[in-house]
Protein backbone atom coordinates (compact mmCIF):
# COMPACT_ATOMS: atom_id res chain seq x y z
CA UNK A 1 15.84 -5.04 -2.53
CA UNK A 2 19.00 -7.35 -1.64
CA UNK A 3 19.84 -7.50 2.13
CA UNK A 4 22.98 -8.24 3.51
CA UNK A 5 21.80 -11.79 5.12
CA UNK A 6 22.62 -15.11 4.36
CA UNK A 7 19.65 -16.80 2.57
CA UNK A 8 17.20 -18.52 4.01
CA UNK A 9 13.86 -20.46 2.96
CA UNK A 10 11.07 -18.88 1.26
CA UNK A 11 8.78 -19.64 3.76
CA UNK A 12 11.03 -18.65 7.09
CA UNK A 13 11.96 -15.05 4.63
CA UNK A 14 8.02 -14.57 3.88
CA UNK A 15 6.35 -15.67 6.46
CA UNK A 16 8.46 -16.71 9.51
CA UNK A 17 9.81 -13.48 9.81
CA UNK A 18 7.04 -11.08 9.31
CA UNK A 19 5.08 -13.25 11.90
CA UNK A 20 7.23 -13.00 14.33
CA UNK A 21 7.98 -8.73 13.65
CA UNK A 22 4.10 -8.69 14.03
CA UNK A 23 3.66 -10.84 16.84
CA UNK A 24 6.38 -8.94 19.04
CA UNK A 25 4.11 -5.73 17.96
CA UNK A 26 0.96 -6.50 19.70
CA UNK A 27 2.92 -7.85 22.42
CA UNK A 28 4.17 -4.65 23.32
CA UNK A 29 1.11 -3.11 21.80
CA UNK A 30 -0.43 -5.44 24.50
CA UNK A 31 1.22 -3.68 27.03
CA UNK A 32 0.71 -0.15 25.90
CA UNK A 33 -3.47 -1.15 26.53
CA UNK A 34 -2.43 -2.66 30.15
CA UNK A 35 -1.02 0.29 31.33
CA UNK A 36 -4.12 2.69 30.57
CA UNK A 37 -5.57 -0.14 32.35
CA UNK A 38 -7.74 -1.90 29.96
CA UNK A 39 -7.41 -5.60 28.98
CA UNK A 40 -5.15 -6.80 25.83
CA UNK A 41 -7.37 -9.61 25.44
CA UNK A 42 -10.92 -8.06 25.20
CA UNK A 43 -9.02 -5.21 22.88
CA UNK A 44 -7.67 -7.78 20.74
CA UNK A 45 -11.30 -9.62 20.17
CA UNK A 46 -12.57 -6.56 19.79
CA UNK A 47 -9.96 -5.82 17.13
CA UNK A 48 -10.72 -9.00 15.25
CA UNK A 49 -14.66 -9.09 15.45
CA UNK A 50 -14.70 -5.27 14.44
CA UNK A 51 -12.61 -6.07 10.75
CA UNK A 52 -13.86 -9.30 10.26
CA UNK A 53 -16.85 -10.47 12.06
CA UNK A 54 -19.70 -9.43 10.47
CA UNK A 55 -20.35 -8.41 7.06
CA UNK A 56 -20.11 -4.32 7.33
CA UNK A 57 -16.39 -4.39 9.16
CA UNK A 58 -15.38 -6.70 6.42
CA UNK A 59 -16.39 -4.44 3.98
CA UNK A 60 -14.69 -1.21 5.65
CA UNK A 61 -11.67 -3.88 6.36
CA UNK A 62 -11.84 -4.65 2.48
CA UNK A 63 -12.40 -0.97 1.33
CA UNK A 64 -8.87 0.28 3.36
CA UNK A 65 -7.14 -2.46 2.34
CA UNK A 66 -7.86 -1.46 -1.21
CA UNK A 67 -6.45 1.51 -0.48
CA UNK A 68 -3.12 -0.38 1.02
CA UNK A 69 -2.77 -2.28 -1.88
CA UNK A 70 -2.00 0.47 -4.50
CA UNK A 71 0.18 1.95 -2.25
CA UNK A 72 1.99 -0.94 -1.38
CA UNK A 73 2.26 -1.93 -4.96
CA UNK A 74 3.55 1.56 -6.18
CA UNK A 75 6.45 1.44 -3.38
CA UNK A 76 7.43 -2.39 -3.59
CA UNK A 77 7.94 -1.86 -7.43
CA UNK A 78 10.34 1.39 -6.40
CA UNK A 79 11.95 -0.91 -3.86
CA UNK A 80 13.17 -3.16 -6.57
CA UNK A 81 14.75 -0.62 -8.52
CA UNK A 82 16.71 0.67 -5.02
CA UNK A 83 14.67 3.58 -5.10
CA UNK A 84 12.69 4.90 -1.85
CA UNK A 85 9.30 5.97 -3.41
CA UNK A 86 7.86 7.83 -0.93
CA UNK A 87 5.50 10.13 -2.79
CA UNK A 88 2.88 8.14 -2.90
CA UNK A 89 0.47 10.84 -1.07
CA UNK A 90 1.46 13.39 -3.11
CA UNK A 91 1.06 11.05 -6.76
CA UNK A 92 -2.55 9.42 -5.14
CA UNK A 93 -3.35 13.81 -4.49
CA UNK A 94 -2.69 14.26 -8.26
CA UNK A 95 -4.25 10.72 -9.51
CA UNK A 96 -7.51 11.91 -8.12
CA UNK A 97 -7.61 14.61 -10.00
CA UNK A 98 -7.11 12.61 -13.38
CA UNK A 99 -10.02 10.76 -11.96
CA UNK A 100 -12.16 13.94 -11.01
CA UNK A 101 -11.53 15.41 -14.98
CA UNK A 102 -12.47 11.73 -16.11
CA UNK A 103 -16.14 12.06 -14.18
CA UNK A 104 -16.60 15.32 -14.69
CA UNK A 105 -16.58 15.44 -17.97
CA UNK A 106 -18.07 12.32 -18.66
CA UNK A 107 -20.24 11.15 -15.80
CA UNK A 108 -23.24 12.66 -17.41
CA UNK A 109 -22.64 11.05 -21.07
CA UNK A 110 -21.19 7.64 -20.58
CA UNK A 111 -22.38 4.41 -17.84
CA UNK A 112 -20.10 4.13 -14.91
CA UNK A 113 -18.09 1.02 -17.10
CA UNK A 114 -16.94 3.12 -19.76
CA UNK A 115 -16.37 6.11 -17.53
CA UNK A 116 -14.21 3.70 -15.67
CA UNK A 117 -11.42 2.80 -17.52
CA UNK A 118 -10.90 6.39 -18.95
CA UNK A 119 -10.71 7.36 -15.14
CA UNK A 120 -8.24 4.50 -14.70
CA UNK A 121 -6.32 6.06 -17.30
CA UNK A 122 -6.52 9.29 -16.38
CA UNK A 123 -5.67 8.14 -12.55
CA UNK A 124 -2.06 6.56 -13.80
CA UNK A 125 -1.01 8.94 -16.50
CA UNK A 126 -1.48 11.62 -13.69
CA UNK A 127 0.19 9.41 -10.70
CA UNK A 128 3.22 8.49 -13.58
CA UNK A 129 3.58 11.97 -14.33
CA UNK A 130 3.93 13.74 -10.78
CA UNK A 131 6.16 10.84 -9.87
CA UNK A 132 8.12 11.56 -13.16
CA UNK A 133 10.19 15.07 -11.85
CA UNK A 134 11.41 13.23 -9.10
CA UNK A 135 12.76 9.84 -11.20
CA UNK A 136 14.13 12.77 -13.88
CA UNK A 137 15.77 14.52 -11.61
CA UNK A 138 17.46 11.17 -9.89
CA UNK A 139 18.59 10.14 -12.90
CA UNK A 140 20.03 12.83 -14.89
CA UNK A 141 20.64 15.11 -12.09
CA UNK A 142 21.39 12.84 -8.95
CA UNK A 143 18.77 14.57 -6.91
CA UNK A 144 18.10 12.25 -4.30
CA UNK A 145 14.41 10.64 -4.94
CA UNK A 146 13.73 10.64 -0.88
CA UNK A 147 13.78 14.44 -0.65
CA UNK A 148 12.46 15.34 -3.82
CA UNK A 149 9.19 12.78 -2.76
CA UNK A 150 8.69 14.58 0.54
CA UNK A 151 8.46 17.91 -0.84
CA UNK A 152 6.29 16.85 -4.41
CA UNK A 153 3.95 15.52 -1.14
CA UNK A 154 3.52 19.06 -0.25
CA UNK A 155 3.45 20.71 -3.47
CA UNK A 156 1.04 18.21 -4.40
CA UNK A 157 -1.30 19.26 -1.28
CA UNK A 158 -1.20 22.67 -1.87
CA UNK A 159 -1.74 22.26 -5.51
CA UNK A 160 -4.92 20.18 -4.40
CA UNK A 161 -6.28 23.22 -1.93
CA UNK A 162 -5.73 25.46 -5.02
CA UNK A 163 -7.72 23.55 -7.88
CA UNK A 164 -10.38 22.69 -5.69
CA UNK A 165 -10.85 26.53 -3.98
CA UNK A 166 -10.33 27.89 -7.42
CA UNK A 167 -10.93 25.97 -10.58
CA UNK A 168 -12.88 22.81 -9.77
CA UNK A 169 -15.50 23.93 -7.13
CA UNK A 170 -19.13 24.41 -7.90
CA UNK A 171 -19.80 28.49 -8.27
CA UNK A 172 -21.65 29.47 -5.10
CA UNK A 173 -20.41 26.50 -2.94
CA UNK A 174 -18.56 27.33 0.28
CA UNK A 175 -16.65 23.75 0.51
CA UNK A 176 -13.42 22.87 -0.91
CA UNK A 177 -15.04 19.45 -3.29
CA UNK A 178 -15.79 19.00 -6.41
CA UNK A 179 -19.63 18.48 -7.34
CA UNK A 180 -21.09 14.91 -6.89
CA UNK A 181 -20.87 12.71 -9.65
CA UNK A 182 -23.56 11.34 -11.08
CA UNK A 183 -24.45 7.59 -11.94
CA UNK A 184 -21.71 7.45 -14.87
CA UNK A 185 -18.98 8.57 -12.14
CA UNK A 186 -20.03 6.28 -9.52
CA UNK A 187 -18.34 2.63 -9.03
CA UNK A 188 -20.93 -0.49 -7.87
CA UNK A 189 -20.13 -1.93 -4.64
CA UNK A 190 -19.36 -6.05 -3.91
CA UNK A 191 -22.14 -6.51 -2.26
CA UNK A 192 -22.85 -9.27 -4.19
CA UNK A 193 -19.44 -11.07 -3.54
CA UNK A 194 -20.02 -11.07 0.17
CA UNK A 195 -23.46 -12.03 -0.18
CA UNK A 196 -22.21 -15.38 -1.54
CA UNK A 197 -20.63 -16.04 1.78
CA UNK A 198 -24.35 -14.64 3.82
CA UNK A 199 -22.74 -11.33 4.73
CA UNK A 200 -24.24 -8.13 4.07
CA UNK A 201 -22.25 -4.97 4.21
CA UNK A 202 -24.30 -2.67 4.80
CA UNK A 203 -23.16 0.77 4.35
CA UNK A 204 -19.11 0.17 3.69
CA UNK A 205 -18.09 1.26 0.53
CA UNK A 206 -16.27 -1.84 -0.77
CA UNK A 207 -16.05 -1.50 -4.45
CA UNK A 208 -15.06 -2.76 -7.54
CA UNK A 209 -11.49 -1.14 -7.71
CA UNK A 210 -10.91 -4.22 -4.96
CA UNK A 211 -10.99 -6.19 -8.23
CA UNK A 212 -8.60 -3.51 -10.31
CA UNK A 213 -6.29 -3.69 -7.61
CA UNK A 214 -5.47 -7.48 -7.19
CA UNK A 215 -5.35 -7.39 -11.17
CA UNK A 216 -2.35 -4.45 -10.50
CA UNK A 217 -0.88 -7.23 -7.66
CA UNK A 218 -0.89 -9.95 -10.90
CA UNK A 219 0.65 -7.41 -13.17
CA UNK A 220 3.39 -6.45 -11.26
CA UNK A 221 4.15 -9.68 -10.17
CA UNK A 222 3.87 -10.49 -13.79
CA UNK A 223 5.91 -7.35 -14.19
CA UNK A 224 9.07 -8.07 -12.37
CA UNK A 225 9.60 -11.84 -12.66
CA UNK A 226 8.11 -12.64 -15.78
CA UNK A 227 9.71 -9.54 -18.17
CA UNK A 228 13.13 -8.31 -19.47
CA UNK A 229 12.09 -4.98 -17.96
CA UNK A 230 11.30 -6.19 -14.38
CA UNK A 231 14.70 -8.54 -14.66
CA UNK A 232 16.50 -4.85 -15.63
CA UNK A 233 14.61 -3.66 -12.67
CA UNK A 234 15.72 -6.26 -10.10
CA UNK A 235 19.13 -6.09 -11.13
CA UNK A 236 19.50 -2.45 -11.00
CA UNK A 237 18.11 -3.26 -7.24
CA UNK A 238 20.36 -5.52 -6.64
CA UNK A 239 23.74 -3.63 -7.92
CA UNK A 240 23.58 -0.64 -9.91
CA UNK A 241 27.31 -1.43 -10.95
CA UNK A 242 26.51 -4.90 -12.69
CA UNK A 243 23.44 -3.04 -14.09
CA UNK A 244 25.48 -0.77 -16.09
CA UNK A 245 28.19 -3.48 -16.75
CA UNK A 246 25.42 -5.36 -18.27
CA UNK A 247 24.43 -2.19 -20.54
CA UNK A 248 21.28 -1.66 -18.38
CA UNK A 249 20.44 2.51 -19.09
CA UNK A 250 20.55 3.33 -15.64
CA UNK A 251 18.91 6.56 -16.52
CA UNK A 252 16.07 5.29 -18.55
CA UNK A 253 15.02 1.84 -16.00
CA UNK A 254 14.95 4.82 -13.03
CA UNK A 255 11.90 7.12 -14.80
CA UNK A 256 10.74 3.91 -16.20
CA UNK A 257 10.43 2.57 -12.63
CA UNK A 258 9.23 5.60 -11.08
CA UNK A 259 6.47 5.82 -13.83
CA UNK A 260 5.01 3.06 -12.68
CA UNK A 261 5.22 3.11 -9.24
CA UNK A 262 3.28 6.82 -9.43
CA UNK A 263 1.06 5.28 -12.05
CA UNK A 264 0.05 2.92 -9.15
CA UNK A 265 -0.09 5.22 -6.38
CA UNK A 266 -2.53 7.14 -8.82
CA UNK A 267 -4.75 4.69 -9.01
CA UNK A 268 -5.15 4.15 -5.61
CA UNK A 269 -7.84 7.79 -6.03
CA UNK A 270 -10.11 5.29 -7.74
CA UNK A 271 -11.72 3.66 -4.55
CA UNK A 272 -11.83 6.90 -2.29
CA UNK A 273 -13.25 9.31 -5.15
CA UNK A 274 -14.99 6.95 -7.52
CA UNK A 275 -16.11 4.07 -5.04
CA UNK A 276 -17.08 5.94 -2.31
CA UNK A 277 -17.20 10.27 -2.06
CA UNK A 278 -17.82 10.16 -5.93
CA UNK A 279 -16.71 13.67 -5.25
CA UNK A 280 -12.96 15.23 -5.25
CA UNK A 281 -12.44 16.45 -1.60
CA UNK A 282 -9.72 17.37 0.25
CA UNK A 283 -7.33 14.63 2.37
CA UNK A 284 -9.21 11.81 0.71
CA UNK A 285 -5.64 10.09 0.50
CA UNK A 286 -5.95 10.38 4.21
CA UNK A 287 -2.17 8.58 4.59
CA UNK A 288 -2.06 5.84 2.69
CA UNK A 289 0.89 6.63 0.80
CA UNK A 290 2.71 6.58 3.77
CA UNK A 291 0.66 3.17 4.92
CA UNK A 292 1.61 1.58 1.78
CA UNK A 293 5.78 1.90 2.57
CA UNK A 294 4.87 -0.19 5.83
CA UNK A 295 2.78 -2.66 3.58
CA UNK A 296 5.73 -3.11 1.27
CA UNK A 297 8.30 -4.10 3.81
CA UNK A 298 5.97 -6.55 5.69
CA UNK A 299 4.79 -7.81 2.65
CA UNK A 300 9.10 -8.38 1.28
CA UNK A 301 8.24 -6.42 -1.71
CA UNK A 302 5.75 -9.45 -3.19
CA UNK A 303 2.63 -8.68 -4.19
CA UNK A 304 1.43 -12.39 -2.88
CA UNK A 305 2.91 -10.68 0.56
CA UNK A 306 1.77 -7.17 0.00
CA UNK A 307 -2.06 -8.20 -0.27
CA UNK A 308 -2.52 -9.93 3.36
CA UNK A 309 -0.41 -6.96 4.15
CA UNK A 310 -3.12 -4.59 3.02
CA UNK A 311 -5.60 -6.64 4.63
CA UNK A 312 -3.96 -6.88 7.86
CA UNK A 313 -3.29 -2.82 8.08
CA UNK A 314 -7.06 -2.81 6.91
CA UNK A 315 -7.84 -4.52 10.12
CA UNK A 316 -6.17 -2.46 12.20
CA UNK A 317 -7.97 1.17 10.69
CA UNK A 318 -11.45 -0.93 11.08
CA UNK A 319 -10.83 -2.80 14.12
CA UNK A 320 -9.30 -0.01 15.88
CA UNK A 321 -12.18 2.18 15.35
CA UNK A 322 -14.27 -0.64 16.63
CA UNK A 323 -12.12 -0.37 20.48
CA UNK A 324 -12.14 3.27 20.01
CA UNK A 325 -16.12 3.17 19.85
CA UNK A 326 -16.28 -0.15 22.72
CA UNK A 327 -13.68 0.71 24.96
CA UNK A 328 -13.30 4.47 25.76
CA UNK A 329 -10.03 4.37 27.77
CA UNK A 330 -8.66 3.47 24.16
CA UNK A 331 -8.64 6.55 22.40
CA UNK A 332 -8.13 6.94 18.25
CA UNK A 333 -4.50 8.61 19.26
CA UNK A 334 -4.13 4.74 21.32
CA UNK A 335 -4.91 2.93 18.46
CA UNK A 336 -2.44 4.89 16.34
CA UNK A 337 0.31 3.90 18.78
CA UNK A 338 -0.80 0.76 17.90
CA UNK A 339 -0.49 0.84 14.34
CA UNK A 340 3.23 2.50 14.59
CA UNK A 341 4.07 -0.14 16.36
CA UNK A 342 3.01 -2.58 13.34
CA UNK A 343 4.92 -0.24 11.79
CA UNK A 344 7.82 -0.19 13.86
CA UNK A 345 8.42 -3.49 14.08
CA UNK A 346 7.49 -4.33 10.05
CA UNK A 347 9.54 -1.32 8.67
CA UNK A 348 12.20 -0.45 10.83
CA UNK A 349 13.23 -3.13 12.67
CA UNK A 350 12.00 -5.50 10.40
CA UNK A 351 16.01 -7.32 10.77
CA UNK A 352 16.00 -7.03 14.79
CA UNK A 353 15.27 -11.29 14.74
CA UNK A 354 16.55 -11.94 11.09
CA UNK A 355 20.47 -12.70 13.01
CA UNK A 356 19.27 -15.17 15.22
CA UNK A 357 17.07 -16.91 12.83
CA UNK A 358 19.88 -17.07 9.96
CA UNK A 359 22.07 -18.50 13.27
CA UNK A 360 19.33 -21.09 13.67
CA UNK A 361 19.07 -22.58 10.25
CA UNK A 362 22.67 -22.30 9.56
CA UNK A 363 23.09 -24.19 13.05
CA UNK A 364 20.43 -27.00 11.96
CA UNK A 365 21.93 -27.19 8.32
CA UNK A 366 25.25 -28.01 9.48
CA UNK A 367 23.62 -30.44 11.95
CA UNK A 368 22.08 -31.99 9.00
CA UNK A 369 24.83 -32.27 6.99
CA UNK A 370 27.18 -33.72 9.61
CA UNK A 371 24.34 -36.04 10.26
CA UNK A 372 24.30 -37.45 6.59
CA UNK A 373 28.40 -37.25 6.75
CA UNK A 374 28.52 -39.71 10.04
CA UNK A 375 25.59 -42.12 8.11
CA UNK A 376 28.10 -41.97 5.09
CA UNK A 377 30.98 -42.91 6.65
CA UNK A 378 29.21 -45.95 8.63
């Protein structure tokens, strides 16, 4: 989405800025662990070793991430259209249970690789088509996609508590879950890719939807920059006016859009269900679809931005369980102050430094310039 700054380098608008918006957070996230009287330093090494210093953290840092990624994907591709995507709970809720039908049905007939990309399918047609009333309804009707997300998010829950209480669940079983998948239904693990590096996981679930969702991070990059349709999409973005002067179909690049950003928060159900319950369960989505709105801002709406992004919040839902576990005064409802602060400072007042910044450059540019003027004139 445009933003009403002056321009400035790739490099100061990508990375400057979001460094800076997450430094400021642990700062004050610093000071949040001071005051229950622990110490920011041992909570931030404890932080860091916990998501990435031994094999099993990086795997559980890896495995959330994956998670992040999706998520982050489905609402940076809304972004660019001007839309505010936030469904993505409610269209991950409903893309696990195109990939529950998938392994049910087949888990028993086929390996887990052809079961696979029939579950991929089945994960994005049923994402794309829960995220498809509200883009409808925006278009043609003007119903604003923000409200009509939040509620599909809890129509989409109860819808969930229903299927699995009432169609889906084993006869004589007292929990709300699906039965457990059998070999065909069940995704490998990377152990093998961390093993390269001497690292053993252990028991983290990191799977191969890691892999399916940096191939979705190509494609949309490939997507939006490289195709008519993601050009149609940016511009609509950018001004809906010179859109439809350019004899863009407002309408039809809106469901279009919205298609695949559900599509993508769909498949996002792939490394919960498939990778790691192999059942369907209830809150597996566990707020990622909220995660993933953060993971778009910090990451500018680029997937090259939106993976580290994914990694980073990874850290912070490993690594904080780590100081939860090593340093009791820290408790799980600490390190989710913590993580609203990455939040806070990524999402919402992700502009607070962008001013004084654009005042910088501009100040150095016309430095330069009068520079090369005074040389000129000698």
């Amino acid at each position: 989405m445009s933003v009403p700054y002056a321009k400035l380098p790739l490099w100061v608008e990508y990375g400057l800025i979001p460094l800076i918006n997450l430094v400021v957070a642990f700062l004050v996230a610093g000071l949040v662990v001071l005051i229950v009287g622990e110490s920011p330093i041992k909570a931030a090494t404890l932080l860091v070793q916990g998501a990435f210093g031994y094999g099993e953290g990086l795997g559980f840092t890896l495995y959330y991430a994956t998670n992040f990624i999706f998520t982050g994907l489905a609402v940076a591709v809304a972004f660019h259209c001007g839309l505010f995507n936030i469904g993505g709970e409610g269209q991950a809720y409903i893309g696990g249970l195109g990939v529950a039908f998938a392994c049910l049905a087949l888990d028993g007939i086929f390996p887990w690789f052809l079961t696979f990309p029939v579950a991929v399918l089945a994960a994005a047609m049923f994402g794309a088509a829960w995220a498809f009333i509200p883009g409808y309804l925006q278009a043609k009707r003007g119903s604003h996609v923000v409200i009509t997300t939040i509620m599909f998010n809890f129509i989409a829950s109860s819808l969930m508590v229903y299927m699995l209480v009432e169609v889906v669940k084993p006869l004589g079983s007292m929990a709300p879950q699906t039965r457990t998948f059998l070999e065909g239904g069940q995704l490998p693990r990377l152990d093998w890719l961390l093993s390269i590096f001497g690292l053993d996981i252990g028991g983290a679930p990191f799977n191969l939807s890691f892999i399916l969702a940096l191939v979705a991070a190509f494609l949309v990059w490939l997507l939006i920059w490289r195709t008519r349709l993601g050009y149609e999409i940016r511009t609509m973005g950018a001004s809906p006016t010179a859109a439809r002067y350019a004899g863009i179909k407002e309408a039809r690049i809106i469901i279009i859009t919205m298609l695949i950003s559900g599509a993508l928060a769909g498949m996002m159900a792939l490394n919960p269900i498939m990778g790691d319950q192999h059942r369907l369960q209830l809150d597996f989505v566990t707020g990622a679809g909220f995660v993933g709105i953060a993971v778009a801002l910090m990451g500018r709406s680029h997937p090259v931005g939106i993976i580290p992004a994914a990694i980073l919040f990874g850290m912070l839902y490993q690594g904080g369980a780590e100081i939860a576990f090593e340093m009791p005064q820290i408790s799980r409802d600490m390190i989710t102050i913590i993580q609203g602060l990455v939040i806070l400072f990524a999402g919402a007042l992700e502009h607070m430094f962008r001013p004084a910044i654009t005042t910088f450059f501009a100040t150095l540019g016309g430095a330069g310039k009068q520079s090369e003027a005074t040389a000129a004139g000698e």
